[in-house]
PDB file of N, CA and C in Angstrom:
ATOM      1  N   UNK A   1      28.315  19.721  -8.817  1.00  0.00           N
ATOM      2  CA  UNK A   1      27.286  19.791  -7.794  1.00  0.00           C
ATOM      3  C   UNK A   1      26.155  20.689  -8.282  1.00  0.00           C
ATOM      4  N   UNK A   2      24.967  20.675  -8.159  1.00  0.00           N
ATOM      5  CA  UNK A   2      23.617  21.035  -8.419  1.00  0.00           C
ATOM      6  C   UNK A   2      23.303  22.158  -7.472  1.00  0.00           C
ATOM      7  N   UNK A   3      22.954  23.254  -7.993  1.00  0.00           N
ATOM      8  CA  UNK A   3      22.229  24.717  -7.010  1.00  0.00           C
ATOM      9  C   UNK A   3      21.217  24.383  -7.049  1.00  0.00           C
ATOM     10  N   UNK A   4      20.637  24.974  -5.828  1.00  0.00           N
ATOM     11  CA  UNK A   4      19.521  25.163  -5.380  1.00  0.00           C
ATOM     12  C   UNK A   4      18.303  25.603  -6.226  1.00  0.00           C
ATOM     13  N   UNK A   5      17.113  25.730  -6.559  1.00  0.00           N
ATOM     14  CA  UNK A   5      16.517  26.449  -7.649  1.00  0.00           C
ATOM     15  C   UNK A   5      15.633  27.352  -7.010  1.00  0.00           C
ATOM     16  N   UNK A   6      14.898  28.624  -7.089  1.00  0.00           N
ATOM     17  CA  UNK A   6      13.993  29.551  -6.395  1.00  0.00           C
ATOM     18  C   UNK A   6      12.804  29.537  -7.349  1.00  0.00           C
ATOM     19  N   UNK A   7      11.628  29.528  -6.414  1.00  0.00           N
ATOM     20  CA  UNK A   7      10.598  30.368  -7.031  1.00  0.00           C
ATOM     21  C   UNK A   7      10.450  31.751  -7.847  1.00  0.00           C
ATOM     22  N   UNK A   8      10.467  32.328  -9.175  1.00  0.00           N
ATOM     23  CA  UNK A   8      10.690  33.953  -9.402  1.00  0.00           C
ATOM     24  C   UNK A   8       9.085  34.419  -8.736  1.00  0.00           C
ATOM     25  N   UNK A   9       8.550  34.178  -7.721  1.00  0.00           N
ATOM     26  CA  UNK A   9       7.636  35.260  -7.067  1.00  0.00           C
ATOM     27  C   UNK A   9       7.797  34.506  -5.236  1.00  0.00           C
ATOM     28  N   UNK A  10       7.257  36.124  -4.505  1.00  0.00           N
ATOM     29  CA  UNK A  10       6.943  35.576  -3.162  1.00  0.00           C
ATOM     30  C   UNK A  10       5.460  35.844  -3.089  1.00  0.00           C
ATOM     31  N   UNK A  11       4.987  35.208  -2.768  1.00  0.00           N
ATOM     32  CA  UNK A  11       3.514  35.061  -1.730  1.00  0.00           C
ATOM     33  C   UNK A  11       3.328  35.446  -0.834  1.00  0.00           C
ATOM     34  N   UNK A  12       2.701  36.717  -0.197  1.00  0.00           N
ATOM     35  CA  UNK A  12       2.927  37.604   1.035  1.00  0.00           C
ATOM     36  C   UNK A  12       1.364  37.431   1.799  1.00  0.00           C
ATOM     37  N   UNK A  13       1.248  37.242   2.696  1.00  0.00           N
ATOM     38  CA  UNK A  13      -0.124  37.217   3.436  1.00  0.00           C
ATOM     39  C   UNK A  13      -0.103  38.075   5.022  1.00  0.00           C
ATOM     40  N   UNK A  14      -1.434  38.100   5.532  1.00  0.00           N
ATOM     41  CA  UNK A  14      -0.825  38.347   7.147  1.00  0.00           C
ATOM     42  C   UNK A  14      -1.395  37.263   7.580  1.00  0.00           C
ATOM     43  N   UNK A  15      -0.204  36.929   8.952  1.00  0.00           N
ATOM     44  CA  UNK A  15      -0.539  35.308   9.577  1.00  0.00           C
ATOM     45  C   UNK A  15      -0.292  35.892  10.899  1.00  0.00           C
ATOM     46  N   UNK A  16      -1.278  35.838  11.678  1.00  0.00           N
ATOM     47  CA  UNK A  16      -0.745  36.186  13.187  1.00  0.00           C
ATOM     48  C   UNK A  16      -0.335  37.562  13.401  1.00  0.00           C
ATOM     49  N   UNK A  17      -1.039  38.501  12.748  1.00  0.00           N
ATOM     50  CA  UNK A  17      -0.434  40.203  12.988  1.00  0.00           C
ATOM     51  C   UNK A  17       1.045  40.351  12.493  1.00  0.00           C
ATOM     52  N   UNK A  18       1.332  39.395  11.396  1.00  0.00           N
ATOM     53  CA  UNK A  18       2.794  39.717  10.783  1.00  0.00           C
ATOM     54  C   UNK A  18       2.455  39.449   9.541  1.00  0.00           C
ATOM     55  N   UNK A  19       3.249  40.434   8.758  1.00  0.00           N
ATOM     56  CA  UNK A  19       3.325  40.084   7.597  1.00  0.00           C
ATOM     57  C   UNK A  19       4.545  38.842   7.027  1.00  0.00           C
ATOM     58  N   UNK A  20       4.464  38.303   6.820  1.00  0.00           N
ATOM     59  CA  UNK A  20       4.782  36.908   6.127  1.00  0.00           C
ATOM     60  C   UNK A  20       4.984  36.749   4.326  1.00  0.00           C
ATOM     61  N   UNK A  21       6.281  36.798   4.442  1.00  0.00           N
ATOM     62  CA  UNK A  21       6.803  36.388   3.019  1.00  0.00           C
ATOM     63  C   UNK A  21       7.246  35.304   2.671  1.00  0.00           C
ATOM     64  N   UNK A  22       6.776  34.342   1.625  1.00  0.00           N
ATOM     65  CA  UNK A  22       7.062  33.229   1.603  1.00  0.00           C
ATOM     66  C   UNK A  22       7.816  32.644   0.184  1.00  0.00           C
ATOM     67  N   UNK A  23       9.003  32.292   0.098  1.00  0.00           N
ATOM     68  CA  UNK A  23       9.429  31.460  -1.383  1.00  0.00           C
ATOM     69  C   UNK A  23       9.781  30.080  -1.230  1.00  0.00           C
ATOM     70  N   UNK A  24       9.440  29.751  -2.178  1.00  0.00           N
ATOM     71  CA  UNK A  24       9.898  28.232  -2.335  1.00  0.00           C
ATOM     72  C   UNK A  24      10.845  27.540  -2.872  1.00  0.00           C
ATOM     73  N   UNK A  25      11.279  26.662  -2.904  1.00  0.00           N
ATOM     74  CA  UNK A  25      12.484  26.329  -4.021  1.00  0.00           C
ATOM     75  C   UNK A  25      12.916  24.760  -3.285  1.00  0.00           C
ATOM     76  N   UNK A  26      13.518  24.401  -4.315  1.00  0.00           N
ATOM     77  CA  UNK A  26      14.283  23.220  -4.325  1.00  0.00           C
ATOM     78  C   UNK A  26      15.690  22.877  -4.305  1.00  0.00           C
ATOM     79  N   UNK A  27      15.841  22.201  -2.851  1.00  0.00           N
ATOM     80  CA  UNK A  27      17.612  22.050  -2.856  1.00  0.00           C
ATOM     81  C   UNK A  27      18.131  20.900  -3.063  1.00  0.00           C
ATOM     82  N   UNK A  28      19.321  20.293  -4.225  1.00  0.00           N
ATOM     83  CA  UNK A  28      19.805  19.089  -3.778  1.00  0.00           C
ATOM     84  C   UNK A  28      19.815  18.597  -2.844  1.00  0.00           C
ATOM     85  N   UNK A  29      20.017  17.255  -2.381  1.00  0.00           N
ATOM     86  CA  UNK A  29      19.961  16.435  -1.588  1.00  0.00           C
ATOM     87  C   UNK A  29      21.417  16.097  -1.309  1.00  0.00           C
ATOM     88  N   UNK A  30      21.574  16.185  -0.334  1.00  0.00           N
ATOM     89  CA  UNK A  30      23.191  15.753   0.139  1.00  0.00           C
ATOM     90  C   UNK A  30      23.952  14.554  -0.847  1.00  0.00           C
ATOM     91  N   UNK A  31      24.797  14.486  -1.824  1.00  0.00           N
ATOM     92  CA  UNK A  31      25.672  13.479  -1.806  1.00  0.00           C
ATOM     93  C   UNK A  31      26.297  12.814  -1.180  1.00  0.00           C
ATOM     94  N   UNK A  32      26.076  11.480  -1.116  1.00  0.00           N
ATOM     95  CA  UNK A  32      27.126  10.588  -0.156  1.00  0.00           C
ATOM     96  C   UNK A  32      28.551   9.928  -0.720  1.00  0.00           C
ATOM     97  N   UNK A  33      28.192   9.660  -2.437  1.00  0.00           N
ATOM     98  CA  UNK A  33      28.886   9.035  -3.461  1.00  0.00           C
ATOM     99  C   UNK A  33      28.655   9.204  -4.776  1.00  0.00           C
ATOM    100  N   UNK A  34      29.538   9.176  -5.907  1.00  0.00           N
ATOM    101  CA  UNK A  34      29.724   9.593  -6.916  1.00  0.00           C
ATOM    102  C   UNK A  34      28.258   9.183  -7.402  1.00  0.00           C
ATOM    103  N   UNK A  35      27.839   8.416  -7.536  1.00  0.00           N
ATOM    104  CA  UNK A  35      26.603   8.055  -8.128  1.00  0.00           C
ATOM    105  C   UNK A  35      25.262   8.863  -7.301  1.00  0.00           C
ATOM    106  N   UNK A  36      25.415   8.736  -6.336  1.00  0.00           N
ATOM    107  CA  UNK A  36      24.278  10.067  -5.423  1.00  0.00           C
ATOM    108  C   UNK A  36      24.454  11.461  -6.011  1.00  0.00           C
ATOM    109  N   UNK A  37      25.918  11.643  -6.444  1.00  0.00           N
ATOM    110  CA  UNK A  37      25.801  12.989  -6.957  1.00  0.00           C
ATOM    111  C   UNK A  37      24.955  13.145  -7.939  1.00  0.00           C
ATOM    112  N   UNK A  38      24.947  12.183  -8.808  1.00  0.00           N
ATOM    113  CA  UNK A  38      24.319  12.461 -10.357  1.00  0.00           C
ATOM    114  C   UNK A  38      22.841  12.041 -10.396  1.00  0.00           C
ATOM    115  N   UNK A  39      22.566  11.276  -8.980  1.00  0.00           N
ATOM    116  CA  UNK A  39      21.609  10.831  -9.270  1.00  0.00           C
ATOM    117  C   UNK A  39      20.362  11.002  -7.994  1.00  0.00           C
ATOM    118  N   UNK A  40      21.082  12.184  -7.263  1.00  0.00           N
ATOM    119  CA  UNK A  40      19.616  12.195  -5.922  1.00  0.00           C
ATOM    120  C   UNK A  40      18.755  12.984  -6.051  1.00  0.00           C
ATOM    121  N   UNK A  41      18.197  13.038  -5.128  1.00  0.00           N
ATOM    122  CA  UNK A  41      16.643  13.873  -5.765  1.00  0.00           C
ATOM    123  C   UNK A  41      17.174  15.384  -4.876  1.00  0.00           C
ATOM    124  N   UNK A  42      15.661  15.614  -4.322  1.00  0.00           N
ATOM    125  CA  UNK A  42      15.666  17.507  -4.171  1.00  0.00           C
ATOM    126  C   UNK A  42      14.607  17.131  -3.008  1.00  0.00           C
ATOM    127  N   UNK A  43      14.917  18.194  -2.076  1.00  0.00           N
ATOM    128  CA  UNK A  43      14.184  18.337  -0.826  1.00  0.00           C
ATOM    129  C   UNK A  43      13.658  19.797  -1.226  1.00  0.00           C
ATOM    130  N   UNK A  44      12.063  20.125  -0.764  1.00  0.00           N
ATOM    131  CA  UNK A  44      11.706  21.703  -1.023  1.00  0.00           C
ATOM    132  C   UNK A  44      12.192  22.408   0.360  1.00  0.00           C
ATOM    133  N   UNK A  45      12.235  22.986   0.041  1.00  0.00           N
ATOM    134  CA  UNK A  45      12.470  24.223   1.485  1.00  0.00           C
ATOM    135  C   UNK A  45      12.079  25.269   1.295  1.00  0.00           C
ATOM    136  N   UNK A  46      10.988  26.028   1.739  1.00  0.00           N
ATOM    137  CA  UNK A  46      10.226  27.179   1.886  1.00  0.00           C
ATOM    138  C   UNK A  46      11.197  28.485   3.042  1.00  0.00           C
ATOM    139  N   UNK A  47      11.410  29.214   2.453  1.00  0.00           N
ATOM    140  CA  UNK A  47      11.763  30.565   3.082  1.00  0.00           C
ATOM    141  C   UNK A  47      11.371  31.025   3.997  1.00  0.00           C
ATOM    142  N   UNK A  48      10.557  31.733   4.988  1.00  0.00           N
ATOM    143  CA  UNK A  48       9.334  32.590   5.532  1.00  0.00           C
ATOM    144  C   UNK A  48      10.816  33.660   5.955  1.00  0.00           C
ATOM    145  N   UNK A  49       9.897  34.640   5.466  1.00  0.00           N
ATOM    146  CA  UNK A  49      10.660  36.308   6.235  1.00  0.00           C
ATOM    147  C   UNK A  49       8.760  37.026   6.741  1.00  0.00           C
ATOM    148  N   UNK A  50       9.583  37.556   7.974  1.00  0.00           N
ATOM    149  CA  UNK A  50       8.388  37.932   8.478  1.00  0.00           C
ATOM    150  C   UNK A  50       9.099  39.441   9.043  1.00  0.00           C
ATOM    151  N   UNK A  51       8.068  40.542   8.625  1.00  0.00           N
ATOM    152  CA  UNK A  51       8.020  41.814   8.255  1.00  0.00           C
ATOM    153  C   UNK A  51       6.707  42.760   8.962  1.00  0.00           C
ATOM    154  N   UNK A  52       6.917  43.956   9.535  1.00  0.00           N
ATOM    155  CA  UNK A  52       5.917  44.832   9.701  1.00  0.00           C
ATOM    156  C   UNK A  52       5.028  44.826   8.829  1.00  0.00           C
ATOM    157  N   UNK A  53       4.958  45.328   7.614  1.00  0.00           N
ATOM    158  CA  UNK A  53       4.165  45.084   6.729  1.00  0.00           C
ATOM    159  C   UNK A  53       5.111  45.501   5.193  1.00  0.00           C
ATOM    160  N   UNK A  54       4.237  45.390   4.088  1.00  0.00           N
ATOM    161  CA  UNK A  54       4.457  45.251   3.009  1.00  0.00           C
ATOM    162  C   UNK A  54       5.146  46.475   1.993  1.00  0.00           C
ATOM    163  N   UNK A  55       5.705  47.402   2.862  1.00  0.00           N
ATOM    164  CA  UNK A  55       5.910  48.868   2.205  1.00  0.00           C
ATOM    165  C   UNK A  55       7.472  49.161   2.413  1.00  0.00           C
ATOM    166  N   UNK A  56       8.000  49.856   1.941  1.00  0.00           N
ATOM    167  CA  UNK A  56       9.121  50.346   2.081  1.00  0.00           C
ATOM    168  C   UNK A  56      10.538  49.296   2.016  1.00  0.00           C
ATOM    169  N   UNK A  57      11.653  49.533   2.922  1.00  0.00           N
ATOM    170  CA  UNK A  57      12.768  49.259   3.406  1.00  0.00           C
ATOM    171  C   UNK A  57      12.850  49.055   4.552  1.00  0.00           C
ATOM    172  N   UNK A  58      12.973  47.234   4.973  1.00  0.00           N
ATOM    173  CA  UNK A  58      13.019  46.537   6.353  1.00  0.00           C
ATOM    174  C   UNK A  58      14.216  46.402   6.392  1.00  0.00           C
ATOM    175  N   UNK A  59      15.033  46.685   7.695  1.00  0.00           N
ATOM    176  CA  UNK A  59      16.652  46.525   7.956  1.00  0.00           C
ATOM    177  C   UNK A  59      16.707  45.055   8.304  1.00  0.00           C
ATOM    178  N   UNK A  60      17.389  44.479   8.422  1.00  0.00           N
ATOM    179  CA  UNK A  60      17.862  43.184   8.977  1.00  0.00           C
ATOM    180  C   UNK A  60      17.318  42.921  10.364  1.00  0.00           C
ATOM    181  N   UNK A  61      17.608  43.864  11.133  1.00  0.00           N
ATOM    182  CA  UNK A  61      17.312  43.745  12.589  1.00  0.00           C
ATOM    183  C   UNK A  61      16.149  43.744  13.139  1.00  0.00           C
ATOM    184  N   UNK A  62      15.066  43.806  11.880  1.00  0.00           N
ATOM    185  CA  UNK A  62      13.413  44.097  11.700  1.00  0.00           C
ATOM    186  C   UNK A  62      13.100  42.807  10.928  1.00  0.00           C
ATOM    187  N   UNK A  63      13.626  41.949  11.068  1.00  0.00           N
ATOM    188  CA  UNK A  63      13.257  40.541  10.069  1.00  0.00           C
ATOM    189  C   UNK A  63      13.581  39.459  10.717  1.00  0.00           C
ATOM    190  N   UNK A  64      12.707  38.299  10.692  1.00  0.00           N
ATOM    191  CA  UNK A  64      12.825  37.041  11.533  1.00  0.00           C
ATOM    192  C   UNK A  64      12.785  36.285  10.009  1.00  0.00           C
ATOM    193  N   UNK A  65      13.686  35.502  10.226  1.00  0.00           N
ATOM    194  CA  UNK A  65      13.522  34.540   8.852  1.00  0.00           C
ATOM    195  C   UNK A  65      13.858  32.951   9.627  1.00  0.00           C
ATOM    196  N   UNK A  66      13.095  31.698   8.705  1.00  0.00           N
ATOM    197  CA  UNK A  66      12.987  30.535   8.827  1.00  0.00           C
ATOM    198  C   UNK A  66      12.900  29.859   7.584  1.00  0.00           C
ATOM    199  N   UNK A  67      13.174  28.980   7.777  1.00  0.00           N
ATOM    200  CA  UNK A  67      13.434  27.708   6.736  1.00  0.00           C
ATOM    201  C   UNK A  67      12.499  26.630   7.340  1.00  0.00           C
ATOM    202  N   UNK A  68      11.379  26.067   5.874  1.00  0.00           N
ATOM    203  CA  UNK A  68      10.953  25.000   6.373  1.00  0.00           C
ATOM    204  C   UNK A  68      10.910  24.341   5.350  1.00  0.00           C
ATOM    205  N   UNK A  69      10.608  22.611   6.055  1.00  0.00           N
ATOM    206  CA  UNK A  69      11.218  21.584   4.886  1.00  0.00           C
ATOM    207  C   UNK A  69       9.323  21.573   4.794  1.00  0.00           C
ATOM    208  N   UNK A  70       9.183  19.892   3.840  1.00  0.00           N
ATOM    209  CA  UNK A  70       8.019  19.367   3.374  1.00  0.00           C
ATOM    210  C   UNK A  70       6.765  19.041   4.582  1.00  0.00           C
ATOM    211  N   UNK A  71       7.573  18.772   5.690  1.00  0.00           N
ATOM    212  CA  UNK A  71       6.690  18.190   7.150  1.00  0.00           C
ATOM    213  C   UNK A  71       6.961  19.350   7.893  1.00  0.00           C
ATOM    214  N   UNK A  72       7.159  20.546   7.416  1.00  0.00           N
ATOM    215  CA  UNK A  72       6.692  21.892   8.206  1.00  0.00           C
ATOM    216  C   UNK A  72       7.731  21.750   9.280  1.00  0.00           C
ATOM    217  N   UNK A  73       8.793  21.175   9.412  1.00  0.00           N
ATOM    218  CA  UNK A  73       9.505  21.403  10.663  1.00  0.00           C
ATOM    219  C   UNK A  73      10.468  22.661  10.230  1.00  0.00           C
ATOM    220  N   UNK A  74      10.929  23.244  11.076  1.00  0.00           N
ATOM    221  CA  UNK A  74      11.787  24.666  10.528  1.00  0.00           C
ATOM    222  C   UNK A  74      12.831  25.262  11.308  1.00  0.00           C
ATOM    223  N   UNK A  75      13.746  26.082  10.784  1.00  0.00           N
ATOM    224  CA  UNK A  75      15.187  25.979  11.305  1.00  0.00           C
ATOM    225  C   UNK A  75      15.082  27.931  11.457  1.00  0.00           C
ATOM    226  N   UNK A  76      15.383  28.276  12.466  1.00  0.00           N
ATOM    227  CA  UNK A  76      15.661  29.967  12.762  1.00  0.00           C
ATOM    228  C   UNK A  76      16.986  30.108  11.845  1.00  0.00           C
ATOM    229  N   UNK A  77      17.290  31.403  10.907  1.00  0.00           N
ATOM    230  CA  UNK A  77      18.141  31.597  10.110  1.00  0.00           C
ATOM    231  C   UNK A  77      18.542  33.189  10.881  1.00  0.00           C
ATOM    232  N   UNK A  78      19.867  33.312  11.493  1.00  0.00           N
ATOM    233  CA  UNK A  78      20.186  34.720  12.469  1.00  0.00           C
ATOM    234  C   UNK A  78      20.690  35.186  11.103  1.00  0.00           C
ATOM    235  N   UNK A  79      19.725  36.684  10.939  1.00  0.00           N
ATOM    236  CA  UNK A  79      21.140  37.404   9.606  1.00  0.00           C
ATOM    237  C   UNK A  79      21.613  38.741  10.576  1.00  0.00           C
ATOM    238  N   UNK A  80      22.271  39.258   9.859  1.00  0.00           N
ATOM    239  CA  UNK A  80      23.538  40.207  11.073  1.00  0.00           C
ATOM    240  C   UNK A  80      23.434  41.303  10.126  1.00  0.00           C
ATOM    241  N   UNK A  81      23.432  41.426   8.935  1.00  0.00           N
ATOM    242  CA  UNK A  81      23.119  42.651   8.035  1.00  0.00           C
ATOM    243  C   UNK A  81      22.307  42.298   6.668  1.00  0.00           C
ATOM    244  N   UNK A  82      21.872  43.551   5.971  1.00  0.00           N
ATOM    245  CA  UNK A  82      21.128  43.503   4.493  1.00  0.00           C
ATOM    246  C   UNK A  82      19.350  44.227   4.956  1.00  0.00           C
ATOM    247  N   UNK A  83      18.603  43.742   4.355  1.00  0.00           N
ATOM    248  CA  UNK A  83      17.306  44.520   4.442  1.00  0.00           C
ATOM    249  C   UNK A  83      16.360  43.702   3.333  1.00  0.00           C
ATOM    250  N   UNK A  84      15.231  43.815   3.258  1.00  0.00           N
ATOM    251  CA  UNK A  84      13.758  43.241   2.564  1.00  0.00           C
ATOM    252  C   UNK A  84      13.790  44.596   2.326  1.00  0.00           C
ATOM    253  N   UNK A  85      12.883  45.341   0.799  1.00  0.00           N
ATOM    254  CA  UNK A  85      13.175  46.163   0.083  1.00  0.00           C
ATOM    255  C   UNK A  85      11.695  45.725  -0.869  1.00  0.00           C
ATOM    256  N   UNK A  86      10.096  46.813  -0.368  1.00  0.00           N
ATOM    257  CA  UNK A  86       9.196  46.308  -1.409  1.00  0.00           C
ATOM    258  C   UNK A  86       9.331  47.617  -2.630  1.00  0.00           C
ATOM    259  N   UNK A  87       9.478  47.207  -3.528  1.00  0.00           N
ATOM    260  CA  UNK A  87       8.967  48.323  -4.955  1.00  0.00           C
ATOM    261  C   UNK A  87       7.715  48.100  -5.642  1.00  0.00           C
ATOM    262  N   UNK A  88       7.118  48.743  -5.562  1.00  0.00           N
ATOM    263  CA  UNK A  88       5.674  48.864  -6.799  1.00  0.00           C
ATOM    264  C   UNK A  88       5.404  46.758  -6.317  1.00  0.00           C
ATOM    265  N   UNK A  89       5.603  45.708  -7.310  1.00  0.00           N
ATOM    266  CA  UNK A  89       5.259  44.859  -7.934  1.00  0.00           C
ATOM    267  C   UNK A  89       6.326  43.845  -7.735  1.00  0.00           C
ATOM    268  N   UNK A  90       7.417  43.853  -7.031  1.00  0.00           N
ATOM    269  CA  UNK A  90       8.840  43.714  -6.835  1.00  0.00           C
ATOM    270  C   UNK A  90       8.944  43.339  -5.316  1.00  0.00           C
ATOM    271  N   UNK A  91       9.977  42.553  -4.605  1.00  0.00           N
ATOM    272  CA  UNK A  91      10.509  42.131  -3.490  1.00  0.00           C
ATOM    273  C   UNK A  91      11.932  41.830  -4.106  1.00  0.00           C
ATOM    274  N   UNK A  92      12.618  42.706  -3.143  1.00  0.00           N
ATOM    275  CA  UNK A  92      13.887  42.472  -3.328  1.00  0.00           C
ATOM    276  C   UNK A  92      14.713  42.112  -1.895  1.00  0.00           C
ATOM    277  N   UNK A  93      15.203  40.743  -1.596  1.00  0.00           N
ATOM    278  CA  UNK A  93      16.051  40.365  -0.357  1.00  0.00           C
ATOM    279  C   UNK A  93      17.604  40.437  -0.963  1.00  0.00           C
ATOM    280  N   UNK A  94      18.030  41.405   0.656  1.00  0.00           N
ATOM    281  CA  UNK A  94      19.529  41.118   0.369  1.00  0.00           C
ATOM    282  C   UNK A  94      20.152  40.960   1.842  1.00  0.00           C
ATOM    283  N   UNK A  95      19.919  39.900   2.121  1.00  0.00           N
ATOM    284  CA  UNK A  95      20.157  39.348   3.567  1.00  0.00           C
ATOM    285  C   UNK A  95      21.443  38.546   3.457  1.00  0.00           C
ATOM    286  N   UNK A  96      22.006  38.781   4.709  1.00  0.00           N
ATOM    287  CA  UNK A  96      23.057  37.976   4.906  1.00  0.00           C
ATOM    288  C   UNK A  96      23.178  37.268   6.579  1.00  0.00           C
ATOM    289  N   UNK A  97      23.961  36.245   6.918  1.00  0.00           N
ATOM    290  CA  UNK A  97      23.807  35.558   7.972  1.00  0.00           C
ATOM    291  C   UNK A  97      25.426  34.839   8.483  1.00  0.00           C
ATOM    292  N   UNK A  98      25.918  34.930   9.437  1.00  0.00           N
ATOM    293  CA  UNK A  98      27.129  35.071  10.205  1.00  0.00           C
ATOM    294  C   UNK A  98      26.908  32.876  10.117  1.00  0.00           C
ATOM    295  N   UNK A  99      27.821  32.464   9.113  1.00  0.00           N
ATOM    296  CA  UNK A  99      27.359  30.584   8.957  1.00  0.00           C
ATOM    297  C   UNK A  99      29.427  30.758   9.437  1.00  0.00           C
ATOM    298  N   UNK A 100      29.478  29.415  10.319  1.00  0.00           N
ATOM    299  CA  UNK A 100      30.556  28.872  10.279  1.00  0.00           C
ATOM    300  C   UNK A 100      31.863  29.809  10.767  1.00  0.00           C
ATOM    301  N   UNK A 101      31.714  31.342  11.336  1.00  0.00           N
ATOM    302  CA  UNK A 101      32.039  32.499  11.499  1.00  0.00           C
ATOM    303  C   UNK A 101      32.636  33.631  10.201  1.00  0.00           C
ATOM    304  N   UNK A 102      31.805  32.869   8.795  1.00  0.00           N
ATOM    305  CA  UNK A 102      31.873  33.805   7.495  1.00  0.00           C
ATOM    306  C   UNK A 102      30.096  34.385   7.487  1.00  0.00           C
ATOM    307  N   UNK A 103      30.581  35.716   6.768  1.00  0.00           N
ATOM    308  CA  UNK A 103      29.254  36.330   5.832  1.00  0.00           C
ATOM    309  C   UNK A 103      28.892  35.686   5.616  1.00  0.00           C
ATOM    310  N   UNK A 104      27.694  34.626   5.175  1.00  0.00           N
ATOM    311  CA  UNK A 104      27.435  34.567   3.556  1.00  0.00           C
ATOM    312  C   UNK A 104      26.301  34.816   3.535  1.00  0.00           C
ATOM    313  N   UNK A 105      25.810  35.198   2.316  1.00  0.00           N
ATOM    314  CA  UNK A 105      24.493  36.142   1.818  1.00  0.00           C
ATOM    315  C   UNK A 105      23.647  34.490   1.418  1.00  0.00           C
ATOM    316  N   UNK A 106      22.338  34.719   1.983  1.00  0.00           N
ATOM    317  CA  UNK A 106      21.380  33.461   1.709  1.00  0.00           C
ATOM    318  C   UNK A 106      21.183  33.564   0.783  1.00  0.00           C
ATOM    319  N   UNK A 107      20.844  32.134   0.467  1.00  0.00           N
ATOM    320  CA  UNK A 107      20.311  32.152  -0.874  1.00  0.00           C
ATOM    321  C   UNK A 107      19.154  32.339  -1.318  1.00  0.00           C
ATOM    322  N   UNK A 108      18.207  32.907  -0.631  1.00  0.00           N
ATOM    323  CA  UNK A 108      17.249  33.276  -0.992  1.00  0.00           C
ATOM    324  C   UNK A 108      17.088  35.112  -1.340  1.00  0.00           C
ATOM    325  N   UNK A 109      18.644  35.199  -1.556  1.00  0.00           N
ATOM    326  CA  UNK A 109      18.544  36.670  -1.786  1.00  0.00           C
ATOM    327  C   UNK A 109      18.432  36.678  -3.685  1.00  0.00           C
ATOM    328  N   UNK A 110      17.375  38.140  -4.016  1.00  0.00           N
ATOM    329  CA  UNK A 110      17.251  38.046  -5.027  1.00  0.00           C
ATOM    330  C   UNK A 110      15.902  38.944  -5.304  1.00  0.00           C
ATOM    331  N   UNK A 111      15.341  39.400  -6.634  1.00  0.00           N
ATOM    332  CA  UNK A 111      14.482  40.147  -6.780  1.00  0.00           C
ATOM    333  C   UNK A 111      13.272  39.003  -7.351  1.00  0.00           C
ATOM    334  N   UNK A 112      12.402  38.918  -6.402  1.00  0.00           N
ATOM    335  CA  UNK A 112      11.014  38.318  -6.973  1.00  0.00           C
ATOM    336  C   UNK A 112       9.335  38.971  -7.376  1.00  0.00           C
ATOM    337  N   UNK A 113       8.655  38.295  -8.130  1.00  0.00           N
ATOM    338  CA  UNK A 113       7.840  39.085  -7.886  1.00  0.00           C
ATOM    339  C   UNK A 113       6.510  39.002  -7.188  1.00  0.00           C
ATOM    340  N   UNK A 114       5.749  39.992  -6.717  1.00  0.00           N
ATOM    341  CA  UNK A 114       4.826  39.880  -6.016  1.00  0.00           C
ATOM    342  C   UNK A 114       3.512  38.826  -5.989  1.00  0.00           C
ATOM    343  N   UNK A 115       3.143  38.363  -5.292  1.00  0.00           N
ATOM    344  CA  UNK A 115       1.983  37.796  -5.356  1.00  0.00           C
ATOM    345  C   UNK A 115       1.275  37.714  -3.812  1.00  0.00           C
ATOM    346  N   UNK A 116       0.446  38.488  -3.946  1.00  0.00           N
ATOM    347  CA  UNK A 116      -0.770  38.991  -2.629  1.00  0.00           C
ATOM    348  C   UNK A 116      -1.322  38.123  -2.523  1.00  0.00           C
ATOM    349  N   UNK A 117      -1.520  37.182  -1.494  1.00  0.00           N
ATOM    350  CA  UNK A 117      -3.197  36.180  -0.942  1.00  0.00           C
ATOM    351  C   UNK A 117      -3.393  37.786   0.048  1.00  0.00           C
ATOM    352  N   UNK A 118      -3.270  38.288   0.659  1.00  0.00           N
ATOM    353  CA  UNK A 118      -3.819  38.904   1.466  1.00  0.00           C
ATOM    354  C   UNK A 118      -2.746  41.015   1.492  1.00  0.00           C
ATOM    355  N   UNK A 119      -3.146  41.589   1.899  1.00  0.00           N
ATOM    356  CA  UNK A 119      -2.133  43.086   2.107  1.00  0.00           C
ATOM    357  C   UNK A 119      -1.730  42.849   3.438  1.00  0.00           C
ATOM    358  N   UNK A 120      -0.605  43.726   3.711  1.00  0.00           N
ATOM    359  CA  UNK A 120      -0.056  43.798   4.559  1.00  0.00           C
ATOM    360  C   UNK A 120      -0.061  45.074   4.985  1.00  0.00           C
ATOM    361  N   UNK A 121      -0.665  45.901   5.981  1.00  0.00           N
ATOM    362  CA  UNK A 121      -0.865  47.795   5.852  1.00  0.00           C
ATOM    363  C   UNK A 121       0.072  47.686   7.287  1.00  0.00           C
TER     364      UNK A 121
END
């Protein structure tokens, strides 16, 4: 089976008096049959974590995160522990989310790097 792939930077802007973090990436496409496995394509799905602003150490309980596909429709993602973490030039997510009644840490956790359209103060 095929992982998911990430963008190595996020794109941070302010949209609406929030700061807004955005990655992108590409997920397999569901298999139905041996030949779908080897042979389906990839749906994008965009991240958004949305944040006070662009500085320090955000707890979990300070973060709204969403998932959106290609036609902008988008799915609320509840995480229960971890934190958004900015350094110098650096974004580091280590979020996790209560799926199926297990942990599991999203996959959009990981160290990327910065890229400003706009600051976040």
């Amino acid at each position: 089976m095929r992982s998911p792939s990430y963008d190595n930077f996020a794109t941070i802007k302010m949209e609406n008096d929030v700061c807004t973090i955005a990655i992108n990436s590409e997920w397999p496409d569901m298999a139905h049959d041996p030949i779908s496995l080897i042979f389906s394509g990839t749906s994008r799905i965009t991240g958004k974590f949305f944040v006070k602003n662009s500085t320090g150490v955000h707890s979990f309980d300070n973060v709204k995160v969403q998932y959106f596909d290609k036609n902008g429709d988008f799915w609320d993602v509840v995480v229960h522990s971890g934190y958004i973490k900015f350094q110098e030039n650096t974004l580091e997510i280590n979020l996790s989310q209560n799926s199926r009644g297990t942990s599991d840490k999203l996959g959009f956790n990981g160290i990327y790097k910065i890229k400003y359209e706009s600051k976040c103060t």
